[in-house]
N, C-alpha and C. Protein backbone atom coordinates (compact mmCIF):
# COMPACT_ATOMS: atom_id res chain seq x y z
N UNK A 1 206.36 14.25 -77.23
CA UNK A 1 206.14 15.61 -77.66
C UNK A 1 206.82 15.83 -79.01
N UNK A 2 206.41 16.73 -79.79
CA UNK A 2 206.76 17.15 -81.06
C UNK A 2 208.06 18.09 -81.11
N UNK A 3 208.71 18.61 -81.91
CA UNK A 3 209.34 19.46 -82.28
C UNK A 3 208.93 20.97 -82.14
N UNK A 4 207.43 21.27 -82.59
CA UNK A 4 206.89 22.26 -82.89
C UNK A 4 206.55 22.42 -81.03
N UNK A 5 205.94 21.10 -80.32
CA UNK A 5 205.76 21.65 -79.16
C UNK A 5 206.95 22.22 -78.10
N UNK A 6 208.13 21.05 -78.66
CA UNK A 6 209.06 21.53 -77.39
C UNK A 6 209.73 23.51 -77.71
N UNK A 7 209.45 23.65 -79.17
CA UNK A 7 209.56 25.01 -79.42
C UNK A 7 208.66 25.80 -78.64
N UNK A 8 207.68 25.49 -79.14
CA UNK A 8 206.25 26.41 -78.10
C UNK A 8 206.35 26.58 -76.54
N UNK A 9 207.15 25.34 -76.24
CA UNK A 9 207.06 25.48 -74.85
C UNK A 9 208.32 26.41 -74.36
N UNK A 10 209.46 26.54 -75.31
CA UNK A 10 210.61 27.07 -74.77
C UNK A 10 210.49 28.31 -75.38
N UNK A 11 209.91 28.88 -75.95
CA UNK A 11 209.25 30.14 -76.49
C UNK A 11 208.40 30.80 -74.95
N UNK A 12 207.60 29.61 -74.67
CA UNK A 12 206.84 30.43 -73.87
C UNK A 12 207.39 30.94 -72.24
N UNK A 13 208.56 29.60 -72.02
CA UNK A 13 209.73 30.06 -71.22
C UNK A 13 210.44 31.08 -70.95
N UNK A 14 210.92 30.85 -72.48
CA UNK A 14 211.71 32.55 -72.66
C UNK A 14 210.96 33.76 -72.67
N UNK A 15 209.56 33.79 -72.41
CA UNK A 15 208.91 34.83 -72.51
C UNK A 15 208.62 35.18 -70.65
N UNK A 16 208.72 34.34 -69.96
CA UNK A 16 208.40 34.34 -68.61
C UNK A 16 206.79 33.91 -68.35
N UNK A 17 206.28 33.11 -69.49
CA UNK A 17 205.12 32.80 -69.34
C UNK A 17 204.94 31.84 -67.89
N UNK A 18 204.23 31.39 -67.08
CA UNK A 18 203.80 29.94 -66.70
C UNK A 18 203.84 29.05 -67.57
N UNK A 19 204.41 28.05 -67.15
CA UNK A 19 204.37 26.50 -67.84
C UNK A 19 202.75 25.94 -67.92
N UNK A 20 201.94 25.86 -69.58
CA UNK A 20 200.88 25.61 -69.38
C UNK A 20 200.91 24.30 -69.05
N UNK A 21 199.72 23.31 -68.67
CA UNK A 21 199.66 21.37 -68.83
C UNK A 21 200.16 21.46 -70.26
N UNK A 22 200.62 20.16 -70.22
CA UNK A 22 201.08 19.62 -71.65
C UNK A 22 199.99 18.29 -71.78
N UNK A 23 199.83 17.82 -72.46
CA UNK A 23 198.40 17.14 -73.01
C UNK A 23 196.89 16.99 -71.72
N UNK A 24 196.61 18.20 -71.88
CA UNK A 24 195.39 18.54 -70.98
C UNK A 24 194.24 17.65 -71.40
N UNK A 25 193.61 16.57 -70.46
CA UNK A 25 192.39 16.44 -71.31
C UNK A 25 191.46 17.17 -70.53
N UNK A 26 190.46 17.65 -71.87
CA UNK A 26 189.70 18.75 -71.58
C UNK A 26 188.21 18.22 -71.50
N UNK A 27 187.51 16.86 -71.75
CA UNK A 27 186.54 16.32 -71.80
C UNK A 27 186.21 15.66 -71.45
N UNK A 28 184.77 15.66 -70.32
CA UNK A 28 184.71 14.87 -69.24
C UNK A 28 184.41 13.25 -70.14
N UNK A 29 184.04 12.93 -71.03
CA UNK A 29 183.89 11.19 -71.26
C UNK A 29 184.75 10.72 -72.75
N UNK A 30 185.21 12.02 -73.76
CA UNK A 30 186.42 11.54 -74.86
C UNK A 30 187.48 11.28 -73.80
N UNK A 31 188.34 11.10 -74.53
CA UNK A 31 189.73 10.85 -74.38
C UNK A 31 190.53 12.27 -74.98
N UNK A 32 189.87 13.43 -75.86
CA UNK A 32 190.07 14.33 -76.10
C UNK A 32 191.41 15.20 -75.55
N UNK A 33 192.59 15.46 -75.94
CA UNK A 33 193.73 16.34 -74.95
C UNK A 33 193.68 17.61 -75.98
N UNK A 34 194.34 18.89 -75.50
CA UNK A 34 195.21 19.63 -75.82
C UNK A 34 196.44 19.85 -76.36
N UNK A 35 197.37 20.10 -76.86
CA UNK A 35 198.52 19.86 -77.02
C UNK A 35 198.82 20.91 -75.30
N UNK A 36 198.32 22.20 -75.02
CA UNK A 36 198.86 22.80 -74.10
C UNK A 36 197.69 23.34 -73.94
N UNK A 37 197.85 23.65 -72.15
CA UNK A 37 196.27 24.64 -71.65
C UNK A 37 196.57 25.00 -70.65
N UNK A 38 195.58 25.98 -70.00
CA UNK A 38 195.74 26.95 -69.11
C UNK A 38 194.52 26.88 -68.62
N UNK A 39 193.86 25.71 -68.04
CA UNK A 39 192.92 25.56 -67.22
C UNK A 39 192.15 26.31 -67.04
N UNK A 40 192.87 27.43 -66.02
CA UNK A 40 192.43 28.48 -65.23
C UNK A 40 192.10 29.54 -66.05
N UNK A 41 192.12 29.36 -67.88
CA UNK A 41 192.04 30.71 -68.04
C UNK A 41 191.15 30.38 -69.30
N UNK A 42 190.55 28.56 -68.78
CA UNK A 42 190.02 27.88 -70.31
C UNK A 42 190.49 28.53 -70.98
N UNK A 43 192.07 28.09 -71.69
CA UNK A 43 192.65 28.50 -72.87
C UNK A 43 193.41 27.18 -73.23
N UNK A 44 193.25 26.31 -74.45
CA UNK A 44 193.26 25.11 -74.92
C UNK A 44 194.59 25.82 -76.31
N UNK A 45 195.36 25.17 -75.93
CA UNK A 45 196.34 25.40 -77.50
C UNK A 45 197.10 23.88 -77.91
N UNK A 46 196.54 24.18 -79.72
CA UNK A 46 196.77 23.06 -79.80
C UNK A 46 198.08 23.44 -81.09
N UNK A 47 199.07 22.43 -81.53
CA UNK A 47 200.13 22.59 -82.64
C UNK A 47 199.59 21.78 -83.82
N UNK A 48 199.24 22.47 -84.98
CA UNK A 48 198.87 21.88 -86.11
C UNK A 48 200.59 21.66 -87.27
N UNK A 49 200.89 20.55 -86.94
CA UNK A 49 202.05 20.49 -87.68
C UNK A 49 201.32 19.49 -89.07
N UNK A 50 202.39 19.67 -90.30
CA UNK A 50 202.14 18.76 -91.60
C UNK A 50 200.90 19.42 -92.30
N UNK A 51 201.00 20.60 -92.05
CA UNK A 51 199.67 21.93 -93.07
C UNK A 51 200.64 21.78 -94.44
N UNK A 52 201.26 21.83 -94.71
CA UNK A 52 201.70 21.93 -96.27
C UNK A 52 202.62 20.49 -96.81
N UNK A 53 202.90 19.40 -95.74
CA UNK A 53 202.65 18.16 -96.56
C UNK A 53 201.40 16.92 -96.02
N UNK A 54 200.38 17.65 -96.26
CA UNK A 54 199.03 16.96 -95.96
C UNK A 54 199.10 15.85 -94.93
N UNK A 55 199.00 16.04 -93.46
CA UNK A 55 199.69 15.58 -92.68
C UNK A 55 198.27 15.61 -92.30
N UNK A 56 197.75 14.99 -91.07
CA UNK A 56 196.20 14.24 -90.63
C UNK A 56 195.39 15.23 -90.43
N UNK A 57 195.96 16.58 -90.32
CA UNK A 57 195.26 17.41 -89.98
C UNK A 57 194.60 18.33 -91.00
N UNK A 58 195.05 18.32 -91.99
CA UNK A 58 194.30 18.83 -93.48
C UNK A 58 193.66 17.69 -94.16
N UNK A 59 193.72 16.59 -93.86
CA UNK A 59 192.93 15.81 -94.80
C UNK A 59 191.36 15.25 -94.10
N UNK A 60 190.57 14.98 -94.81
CA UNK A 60 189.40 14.90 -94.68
C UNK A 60 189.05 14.21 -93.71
N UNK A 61 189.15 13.05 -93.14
CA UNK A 61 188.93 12.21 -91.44
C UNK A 61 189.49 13.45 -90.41
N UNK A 62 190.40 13.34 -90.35
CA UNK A 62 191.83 13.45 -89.79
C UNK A 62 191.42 15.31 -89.23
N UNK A 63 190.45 16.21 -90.60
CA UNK A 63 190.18 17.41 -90.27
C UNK A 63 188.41 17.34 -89.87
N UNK A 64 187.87 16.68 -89.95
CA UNK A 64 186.52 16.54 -89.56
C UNK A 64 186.61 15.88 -87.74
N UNK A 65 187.36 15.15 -87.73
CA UNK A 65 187.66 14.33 -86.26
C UNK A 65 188.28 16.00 -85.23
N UNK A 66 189.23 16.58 -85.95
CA UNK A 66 189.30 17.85 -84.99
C UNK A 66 188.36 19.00 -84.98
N UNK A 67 187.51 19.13 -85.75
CA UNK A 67 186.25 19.74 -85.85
C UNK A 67 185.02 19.48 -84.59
N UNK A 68 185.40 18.28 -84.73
CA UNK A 68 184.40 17.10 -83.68
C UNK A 68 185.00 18.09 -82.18
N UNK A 69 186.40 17.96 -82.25
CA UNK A 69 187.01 18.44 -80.50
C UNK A 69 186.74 19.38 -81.05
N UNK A 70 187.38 20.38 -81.68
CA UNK A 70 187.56 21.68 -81.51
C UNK A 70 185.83 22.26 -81.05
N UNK A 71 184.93 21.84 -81.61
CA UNK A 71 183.49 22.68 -81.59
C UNK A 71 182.92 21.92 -79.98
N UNK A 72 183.35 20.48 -79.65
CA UNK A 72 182.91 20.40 -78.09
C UNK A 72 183.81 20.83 -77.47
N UNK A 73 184.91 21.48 -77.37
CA UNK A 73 185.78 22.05 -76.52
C UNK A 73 185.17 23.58 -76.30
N UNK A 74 184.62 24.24 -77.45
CA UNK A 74 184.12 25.18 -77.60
C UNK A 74 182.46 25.65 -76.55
N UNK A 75 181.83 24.37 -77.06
CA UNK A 75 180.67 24.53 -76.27
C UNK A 75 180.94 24.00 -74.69
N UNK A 76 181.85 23.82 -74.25
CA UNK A 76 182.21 23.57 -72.84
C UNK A 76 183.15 24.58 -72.07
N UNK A 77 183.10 25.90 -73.48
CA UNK A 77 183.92 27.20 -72.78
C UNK A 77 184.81 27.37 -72.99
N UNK A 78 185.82 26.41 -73.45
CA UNK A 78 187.02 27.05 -73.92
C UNK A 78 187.70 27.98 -74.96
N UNK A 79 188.54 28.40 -74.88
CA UNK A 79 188.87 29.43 -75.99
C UNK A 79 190.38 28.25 -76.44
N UNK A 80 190.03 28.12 -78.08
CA UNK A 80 191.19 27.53 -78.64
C UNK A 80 191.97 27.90 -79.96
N UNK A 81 193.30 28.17 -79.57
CA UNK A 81 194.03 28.51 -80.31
C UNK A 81 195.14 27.78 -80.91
N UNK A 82 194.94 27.77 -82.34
CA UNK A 82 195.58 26.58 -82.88
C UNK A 82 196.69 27.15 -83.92
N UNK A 83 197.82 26.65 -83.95
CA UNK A 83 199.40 27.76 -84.41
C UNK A 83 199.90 26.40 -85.55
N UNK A 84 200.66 27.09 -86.54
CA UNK A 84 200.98 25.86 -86.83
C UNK A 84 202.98 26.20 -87.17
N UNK A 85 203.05 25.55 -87.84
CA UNK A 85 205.00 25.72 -87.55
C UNK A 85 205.51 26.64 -88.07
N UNK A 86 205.00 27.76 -89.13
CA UNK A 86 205.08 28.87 -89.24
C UNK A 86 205.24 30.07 -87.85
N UNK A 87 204.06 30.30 -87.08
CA UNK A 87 204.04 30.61 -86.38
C UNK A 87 204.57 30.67 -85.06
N UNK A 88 204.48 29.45 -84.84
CA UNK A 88 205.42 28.66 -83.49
C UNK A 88 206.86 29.17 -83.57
N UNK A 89 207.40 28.68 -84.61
CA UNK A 89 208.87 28.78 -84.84
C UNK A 89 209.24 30.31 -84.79
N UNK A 90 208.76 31.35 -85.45
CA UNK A 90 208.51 32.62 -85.35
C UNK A 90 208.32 33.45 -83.80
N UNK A 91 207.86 33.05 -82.99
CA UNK A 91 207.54 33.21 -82.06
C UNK A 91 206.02 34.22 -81.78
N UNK A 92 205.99 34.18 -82.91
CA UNK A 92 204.43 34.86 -82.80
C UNK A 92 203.48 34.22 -82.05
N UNK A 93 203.70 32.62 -82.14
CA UNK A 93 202.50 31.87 -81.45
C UNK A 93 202.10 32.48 -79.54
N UNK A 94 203.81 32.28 -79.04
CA UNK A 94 203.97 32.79 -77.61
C UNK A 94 203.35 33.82 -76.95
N UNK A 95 203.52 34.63 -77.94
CA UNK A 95 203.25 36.01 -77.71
C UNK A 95 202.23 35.92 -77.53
N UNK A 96 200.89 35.64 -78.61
CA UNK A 96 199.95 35.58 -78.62
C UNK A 96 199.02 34.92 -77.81
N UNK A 97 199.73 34.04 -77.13
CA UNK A 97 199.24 33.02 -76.00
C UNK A 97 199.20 34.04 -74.93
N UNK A 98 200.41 34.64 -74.85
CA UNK A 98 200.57 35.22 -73.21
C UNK A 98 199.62 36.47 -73.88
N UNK A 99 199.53 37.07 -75.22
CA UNK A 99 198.36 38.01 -74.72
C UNK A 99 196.69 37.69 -74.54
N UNK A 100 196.54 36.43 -75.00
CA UNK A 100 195.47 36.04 -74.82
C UNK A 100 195.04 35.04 -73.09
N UNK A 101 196.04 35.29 -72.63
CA UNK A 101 195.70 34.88 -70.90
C UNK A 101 195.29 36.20 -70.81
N UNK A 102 195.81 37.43 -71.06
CA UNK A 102 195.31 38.64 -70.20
C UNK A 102 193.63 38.83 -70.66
N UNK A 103 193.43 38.26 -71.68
CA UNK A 103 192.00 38.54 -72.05
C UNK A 103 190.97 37.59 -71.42
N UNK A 104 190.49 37.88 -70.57
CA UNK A 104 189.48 37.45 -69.24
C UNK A 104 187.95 37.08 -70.10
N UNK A 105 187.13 35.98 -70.28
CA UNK A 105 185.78 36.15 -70.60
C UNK A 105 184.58 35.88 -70.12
C-alpha cells in the first residue's frame, strides 16, 4: 500500500466510515483492482499519486491504460472516484467518499 492510501484509509477511520476492500478486483476476466471499494454501493476509489512529477498516471501509456479501466469499470456500473494527494491528505477525499455512499443509483 501507498502512503496516500494508508492516509485515505485512516481518514476514512477517523471519520467512522466502514473499512472499504483494499485492492478490489472489479472485472470479471482483467486483472483490473481498485485502490478501495464498496462493493455494495459499486463505488470504486482509486489514489492517483505522482500528478505533478509525471508519475504513470499522467503520461501517455500509463493514462490511456487507466482510461481502458476506468471506462470498463464504468460500463459495468460502477461509480469511480479518483483523489489525488492534494485531496487525500486534506481530508476532503473522505468526506467525499462517505458522502457519496449515501448517494444510492
Amino acid at each position: 500500500m501507498s502512503h496516500l492510501e494508508d492516509t485515505l484509509a485512516y481518514h476514512l477511520k477517523a471519520l467512522g466510515a466502514p473499512e472499504p476492500e483494499r485492492e478490489y478486483k472489479f472485472h470479471p476476466s482483467r486483472k483490473w483492482r481498485f485502490d478501495f471499494a464498496y462493493p455494495d454501493d459499486m463505488l470504486g476509489i482509486e489514489c492517483e499519486g505522482g500528478v505533478y512529477s509525471r508519475g504513470r498516471h499522467v503520461r501517455g501509456e500509463g493514462y490511456e491504460g487507466d482510461l481502458d479501466k476506468y471506462n470498463a469499470a464504468s460500463l459495468l456500473g460502477w461509480r469511480i472516484l479518483r483523489y489525488t494527494a492534494k485531496k487525500i491528505e486534506s481530508g476532503e477525499a473522505a468526506q467525499e467518499i462517505i458522502d457519496a455512499r449515501k448517494v444510492k443509483v
